[in-house]
Protein backbone atom coordinates (compact mmCIF):
# COMPACT_ATOMS: atom_id res chain seq x y z
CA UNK A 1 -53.13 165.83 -36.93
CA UNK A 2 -55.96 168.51 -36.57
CA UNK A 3 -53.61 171.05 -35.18
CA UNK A 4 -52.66 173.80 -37.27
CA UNK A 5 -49.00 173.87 -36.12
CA UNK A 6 -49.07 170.09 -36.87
CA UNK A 7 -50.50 170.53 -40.62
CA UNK A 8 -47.79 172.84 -41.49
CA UNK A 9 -45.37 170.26 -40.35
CA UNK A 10 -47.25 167.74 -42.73
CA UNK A 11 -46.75 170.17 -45.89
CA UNK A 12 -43.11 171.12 -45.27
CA UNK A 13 -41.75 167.36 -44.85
CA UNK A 14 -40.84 165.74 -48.40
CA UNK A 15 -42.98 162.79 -49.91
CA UNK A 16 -41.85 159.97 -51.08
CA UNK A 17 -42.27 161.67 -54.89
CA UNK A 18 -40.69 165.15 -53.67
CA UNK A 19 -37.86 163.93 -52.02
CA UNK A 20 -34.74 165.09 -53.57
CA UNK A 21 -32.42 162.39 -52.96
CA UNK A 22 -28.56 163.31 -51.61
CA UNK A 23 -27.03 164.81 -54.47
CA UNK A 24 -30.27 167.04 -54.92
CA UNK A 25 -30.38 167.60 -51.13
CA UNK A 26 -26.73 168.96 -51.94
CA UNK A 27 -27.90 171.09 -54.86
CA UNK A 28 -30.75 172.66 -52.71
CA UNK A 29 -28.14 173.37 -49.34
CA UNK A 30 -26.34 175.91 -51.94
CA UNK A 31 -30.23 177.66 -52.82
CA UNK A 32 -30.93 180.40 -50.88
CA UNK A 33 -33.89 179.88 -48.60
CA UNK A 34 -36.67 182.82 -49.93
CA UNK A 35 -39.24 182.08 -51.68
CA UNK A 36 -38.39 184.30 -54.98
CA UNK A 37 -34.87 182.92 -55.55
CA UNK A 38 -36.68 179.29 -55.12
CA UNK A 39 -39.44 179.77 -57.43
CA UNK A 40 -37.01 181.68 -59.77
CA UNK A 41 -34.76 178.59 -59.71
CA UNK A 42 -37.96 175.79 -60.23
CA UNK A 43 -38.82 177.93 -63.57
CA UNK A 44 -35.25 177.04 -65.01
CA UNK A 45 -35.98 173.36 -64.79
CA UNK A 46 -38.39 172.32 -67.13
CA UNK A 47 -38.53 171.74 -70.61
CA UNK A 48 -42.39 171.97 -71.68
CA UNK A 49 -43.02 168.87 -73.45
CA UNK A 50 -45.78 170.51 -75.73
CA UNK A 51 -45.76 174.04 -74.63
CA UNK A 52 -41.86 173.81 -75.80
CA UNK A 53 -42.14 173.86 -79.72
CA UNK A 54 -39.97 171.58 -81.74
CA UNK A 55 -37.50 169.28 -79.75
CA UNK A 56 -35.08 169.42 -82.57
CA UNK A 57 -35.34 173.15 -82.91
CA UNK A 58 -34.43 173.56 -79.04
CA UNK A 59 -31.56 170.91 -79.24
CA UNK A 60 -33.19 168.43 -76.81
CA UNK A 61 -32.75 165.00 -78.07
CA UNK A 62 -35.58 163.41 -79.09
CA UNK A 63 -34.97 160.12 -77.43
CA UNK A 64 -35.43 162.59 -73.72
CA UNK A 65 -39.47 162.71 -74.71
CA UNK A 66 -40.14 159.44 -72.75
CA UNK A 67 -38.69 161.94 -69.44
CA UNK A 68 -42.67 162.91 -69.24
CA UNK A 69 -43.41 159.57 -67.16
CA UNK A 70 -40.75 160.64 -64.79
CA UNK A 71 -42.54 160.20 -61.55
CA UNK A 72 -39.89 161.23 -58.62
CA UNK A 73 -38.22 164.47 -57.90
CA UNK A 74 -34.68 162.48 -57.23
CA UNK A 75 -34.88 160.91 -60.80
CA UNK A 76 -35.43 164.67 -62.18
CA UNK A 77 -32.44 166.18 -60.27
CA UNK A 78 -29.88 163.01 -61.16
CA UNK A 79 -30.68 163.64 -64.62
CA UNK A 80 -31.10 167.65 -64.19
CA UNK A 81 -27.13 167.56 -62.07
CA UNK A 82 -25.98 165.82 -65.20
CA UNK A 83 -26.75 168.24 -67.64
CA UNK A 84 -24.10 170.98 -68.09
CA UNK A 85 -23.26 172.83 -65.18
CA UNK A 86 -24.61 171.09 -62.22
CA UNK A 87 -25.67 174.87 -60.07
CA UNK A 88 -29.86 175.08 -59.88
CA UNK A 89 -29.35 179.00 -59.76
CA UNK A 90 -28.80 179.78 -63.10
CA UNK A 91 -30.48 180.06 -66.34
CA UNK A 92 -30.76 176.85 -67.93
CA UNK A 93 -30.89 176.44 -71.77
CA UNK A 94 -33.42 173.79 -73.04
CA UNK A 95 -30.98 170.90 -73.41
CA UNK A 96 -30.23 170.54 -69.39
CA UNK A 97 -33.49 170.96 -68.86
CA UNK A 98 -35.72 168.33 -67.84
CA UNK A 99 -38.58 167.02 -69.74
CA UNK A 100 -41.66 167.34 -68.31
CA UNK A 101 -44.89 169.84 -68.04
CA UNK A 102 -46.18 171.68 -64.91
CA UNK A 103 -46.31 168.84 -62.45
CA UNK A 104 -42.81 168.20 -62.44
CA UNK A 105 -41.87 171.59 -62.24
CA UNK A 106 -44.32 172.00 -59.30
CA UNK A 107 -42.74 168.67 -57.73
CA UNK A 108 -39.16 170.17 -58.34
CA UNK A 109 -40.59 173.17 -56.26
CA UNK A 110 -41.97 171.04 -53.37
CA UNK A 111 -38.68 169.31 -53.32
CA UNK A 112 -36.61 173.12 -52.87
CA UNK A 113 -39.32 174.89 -50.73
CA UNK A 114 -39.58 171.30 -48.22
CA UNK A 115 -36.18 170.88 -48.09
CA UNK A 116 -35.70 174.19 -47.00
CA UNK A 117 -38.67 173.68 -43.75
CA UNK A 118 -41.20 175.45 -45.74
CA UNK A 119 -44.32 173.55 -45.74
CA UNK A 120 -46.07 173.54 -49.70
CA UNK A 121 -48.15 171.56 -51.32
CA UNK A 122 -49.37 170.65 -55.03
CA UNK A 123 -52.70 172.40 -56.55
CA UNK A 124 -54.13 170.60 -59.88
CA UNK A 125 -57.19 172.95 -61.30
CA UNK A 126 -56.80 175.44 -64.17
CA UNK A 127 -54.95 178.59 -65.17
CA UNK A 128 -57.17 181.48 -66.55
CA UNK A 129 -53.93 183.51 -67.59
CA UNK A 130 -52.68 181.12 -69.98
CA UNK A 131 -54.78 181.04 -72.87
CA UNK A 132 -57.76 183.91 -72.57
CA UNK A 133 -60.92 182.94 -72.29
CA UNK A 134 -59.94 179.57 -71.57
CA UNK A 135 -59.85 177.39 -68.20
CA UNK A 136 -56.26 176.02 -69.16
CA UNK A 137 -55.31 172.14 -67.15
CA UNK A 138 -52.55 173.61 -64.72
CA UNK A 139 -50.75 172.48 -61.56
CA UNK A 140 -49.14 174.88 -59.26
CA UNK A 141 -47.61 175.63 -55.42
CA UNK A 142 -49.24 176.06 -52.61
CA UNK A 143 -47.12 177.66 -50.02
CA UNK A 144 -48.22 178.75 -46.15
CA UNK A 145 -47.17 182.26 -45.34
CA UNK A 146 -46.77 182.54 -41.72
CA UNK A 147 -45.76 186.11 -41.60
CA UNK A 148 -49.57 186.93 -42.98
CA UNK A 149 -50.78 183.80 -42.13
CA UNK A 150 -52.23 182.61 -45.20
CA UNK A 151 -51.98 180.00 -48.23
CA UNK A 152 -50.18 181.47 -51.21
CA UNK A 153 -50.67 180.50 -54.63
CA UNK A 154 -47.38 180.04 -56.51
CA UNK A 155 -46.55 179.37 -60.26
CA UNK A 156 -42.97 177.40 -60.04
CA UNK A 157 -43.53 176.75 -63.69
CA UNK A 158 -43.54 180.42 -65.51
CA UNK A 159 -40.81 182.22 -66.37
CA UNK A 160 -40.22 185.80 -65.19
CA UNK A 161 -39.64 186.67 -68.17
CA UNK A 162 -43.36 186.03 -69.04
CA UNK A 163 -45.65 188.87 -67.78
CA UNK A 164 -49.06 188.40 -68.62
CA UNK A 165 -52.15 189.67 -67.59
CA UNK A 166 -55.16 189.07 -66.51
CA UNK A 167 -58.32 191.61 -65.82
CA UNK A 168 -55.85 194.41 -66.54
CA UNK A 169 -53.71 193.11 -64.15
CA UNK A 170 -50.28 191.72 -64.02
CA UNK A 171 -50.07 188.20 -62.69
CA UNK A 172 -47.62 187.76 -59.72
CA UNK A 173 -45.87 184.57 -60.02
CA UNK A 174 -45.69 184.34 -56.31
CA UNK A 175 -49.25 185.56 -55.22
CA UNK A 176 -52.04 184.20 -57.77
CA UNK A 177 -55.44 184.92 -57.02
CA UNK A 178 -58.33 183.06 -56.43
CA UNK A 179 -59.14 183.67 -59.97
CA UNK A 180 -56.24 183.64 -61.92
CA UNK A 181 -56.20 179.30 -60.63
CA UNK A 182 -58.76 177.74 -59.78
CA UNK A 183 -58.30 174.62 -57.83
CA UNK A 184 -59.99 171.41 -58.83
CA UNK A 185 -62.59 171.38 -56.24
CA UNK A 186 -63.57 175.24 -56.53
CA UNK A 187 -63.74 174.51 -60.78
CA UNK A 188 -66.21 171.88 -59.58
CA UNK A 189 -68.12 173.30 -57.79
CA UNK A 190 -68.38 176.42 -59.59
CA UNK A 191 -69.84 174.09 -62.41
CA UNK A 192 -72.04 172.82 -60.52
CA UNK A 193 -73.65 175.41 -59.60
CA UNK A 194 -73.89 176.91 -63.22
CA UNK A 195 -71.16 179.63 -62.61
CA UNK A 196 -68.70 178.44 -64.92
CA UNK A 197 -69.32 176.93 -68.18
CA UNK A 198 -67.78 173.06 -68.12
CA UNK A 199 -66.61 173.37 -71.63
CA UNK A 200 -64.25 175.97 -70.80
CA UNK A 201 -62.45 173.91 -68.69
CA UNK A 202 -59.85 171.78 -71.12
CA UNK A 203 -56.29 170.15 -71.17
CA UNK A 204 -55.72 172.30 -74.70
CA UNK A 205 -58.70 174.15 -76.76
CA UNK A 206 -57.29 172.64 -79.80
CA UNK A 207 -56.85 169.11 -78.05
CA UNK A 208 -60.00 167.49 -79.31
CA UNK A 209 -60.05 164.72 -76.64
CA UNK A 210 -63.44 164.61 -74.87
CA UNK A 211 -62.06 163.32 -71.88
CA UNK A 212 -59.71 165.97 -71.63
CA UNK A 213 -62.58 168.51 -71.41
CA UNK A 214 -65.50 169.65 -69.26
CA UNK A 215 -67.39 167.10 -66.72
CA UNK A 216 -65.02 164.17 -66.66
CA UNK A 217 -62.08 166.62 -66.84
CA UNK A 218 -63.25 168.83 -64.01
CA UNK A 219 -64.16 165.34 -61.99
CA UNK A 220 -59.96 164.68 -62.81
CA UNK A 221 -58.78 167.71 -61.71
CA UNK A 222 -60.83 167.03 -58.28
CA UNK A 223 -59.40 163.79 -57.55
CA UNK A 224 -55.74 164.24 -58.93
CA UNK A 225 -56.18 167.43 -56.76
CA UNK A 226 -57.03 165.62 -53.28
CA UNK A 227 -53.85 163.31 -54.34
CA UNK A 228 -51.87 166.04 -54.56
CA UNK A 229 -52.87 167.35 -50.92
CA UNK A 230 -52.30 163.63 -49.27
CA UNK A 231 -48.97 163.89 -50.74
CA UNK A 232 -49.23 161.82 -53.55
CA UNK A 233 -48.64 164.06 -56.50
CA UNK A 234 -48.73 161.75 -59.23
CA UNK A 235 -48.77 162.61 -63.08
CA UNK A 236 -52.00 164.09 -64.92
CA UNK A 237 -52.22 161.35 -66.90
CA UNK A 238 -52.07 158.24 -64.46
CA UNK A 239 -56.03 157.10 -64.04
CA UNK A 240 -57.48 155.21 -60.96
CA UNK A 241 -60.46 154.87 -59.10
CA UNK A 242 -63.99 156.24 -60.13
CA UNK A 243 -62.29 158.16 -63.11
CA UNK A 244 -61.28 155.19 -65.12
CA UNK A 245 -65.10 155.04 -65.60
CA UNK A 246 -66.12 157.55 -66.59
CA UNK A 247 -66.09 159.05 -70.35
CA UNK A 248 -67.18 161.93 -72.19
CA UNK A 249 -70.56 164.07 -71.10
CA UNK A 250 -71.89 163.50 -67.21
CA UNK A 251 -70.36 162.02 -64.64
CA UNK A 252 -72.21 159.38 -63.05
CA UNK A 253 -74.41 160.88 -60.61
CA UNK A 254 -73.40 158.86 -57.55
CA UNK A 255 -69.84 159.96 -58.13
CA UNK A 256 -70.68 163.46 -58.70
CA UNK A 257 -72.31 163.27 -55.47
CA UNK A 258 -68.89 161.62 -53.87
CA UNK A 259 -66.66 165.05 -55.85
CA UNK A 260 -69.70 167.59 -54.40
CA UNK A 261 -68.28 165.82 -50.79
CA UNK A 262 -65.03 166.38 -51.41
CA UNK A 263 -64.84 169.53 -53.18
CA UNK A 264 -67.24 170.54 -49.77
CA UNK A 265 -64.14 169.72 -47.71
CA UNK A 266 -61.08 170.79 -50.39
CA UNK A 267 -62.19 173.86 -51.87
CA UNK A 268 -61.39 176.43 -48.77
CA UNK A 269 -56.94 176.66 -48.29
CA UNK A 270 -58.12 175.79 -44.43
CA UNK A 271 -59.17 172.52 -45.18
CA UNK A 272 -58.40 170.31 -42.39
CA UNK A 273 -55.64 167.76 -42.63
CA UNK A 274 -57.91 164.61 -40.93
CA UNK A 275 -60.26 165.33 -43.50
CA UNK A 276 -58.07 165.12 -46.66
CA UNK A 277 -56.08 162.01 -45.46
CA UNK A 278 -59.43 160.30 -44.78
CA UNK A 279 -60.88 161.44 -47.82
CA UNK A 280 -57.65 160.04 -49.63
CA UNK A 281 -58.40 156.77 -48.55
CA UNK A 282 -62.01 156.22 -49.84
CA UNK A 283 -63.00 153.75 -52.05
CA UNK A 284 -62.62 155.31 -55.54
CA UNK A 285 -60.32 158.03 -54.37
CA UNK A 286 -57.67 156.36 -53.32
CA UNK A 287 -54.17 156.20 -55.12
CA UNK A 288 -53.54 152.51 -55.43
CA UNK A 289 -50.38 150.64 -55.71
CA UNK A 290 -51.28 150.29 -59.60
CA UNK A 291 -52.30 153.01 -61.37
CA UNK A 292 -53.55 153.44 -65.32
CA UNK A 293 -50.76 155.22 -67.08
CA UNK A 294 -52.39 156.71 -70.14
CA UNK A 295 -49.93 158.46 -73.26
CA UNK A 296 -49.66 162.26 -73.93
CA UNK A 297 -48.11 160.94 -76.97
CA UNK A 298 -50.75 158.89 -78.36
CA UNK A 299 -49.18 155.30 -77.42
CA UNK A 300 -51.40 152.28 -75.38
CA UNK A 301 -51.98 152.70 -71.66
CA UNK A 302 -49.95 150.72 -69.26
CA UNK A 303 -50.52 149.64 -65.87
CA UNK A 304 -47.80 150.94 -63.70
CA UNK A 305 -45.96 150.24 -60.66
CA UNK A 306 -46.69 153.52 -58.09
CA UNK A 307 -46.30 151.75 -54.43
CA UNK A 308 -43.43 154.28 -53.50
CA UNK A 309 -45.40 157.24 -54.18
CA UNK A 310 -48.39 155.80 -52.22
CA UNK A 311 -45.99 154.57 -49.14
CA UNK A 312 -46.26 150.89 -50.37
């Protein structure tokens, strides 16, 4: 699968998380097919479970919170088609909205922009437009433009509405730069090398977590990132592999070693496809049927069922 024509075949098929299921392969038919009106529609979906405010205040029942651990795109869309008007291209108020964060409205994305032959893929690293000052935990698009023949970054998540910006520029919500996110393995590697501080790089600044914040953070983004590009784009907070060890300060040297390696290979768009899939399949690295799912909302970590995502 080295071929270039080949890897863009890859990226626009569905996964087994992304695919939409009939009634949201109906939904999608009635989309248009360019890449504004599908981003525009993916930033309509999603109810921010913390970035959101007050459930109440919104009129989202409480009892939707548990939505988070929502793993696959046609479980979004059968409860998303249920919720007042059943059209995806319209403005949606926060009650038929789904409940989730920036992964699921990145998956929703993958599920419109697949379905309609364009190939796109999941990015887990950090946003520096969110809060300034700040590497912010993020997950966003990556979509090949053929016409220019290049990777695009895309934010599925943000609302046009929002217009922030960053370095006295406004962000484009369809053409990020290299700076405004920073993918997993470029974070990594950046820290590394003593270009980027690690304790900039956090889930929340006010999220006091040490886990959630600088080395084993940045050594989470890289493998939830390399997931994501094998077409397995689980949910930040499922844990497997090397990361389950590790805890706050360092990673373990003979790991860091194993993320320099793959940050090597995943940092550049061009990456090749044989060496992601094989890279996805290493000891420590690999997505396994069971995976650690830990609790945004404080609750005990469960071991959970994920063979379908992983093709099991």
């Amino acid at each position: 699968m080295s071929d270039a024509k080949d890897s863009q075949g890859y990226w626009a098929s569905q996964s087994p998380v992304t695919d939409p299921g009939d009634p949201g392969a109906k939904a999608i038919d009635e989309l248009p097919g360019e890449l504004g009106a599908l981003r525009e529609a993916s930033s309509q979906l999603v109810f921010h479970y913390r970035a959101g405010g007050d459930f109440a205040a919104n009129g989202v029942p409480a009892e939707r919170a548990s939505e988070i651990n929502t793993c696959y795109a046609d479980a979004m869309f059968t409860r998303l088609l249920g919720r007042g008007e059943p059209a995806l291209a319209r403005p949606r108020p926060a009650p038929d909205r789904f409940v989730g964060c920036c992964r699921d409205a990145t998956v929703l994305f993958l599920a419109l922009a697949r379905h309609k032959g364009i190939a796109a893929r999941a990015r887990v690293g950090f946003a520096a437009y969110i809060i300034p000052g700040w590497l912010v935990d993020h997950v966003v698009a990556e979509v090949w433009d053929a016409a220019e023949g290049r990777w695009r970054l895309v934010d599925p998540e943000m609302e046009g509405s929002w217009t922030p910006e960053f370095n006295g520029h406004p962000v484009s919500w369809l053409d990020l730069t290299s700076e405004e996110f920073v993918t997993g393995p470029r974070a990594w590697q950046a820290a590394r090398a003593g270009q980027s501080d690690p304790a900039r790089h956090v889930v929340s600044p006010d999220l006091d977590i040490p886990v959630l914040r600088g080395w084993p953070f940045l050594a989470h983004q890289v493998t939830h990132d390399l997931a994501a590009l094998a077409k397995a784009e689980m949910l930040l907070w499922d844990g497997w592999g090397m990361e389950l060890g590790h805890g706050p300060g360092p990673v373990p040297e003979a790991d860091a070693a194993v993320l320099d390696e793959v940050s090597a290979r995943t940092a550049d768009p061009g990456a090749a496809l044989d060496d992601i899939t094989a890279l996805a399949q290493r000891d420590g690295l690999r997505v396994p049927p069971t995976i650690t799912r830990f609790d945004p909302y404080g609750g005990p970590p469960q071991q959970v069922d994920v063979s379908r995502a992983v093709g099991g």
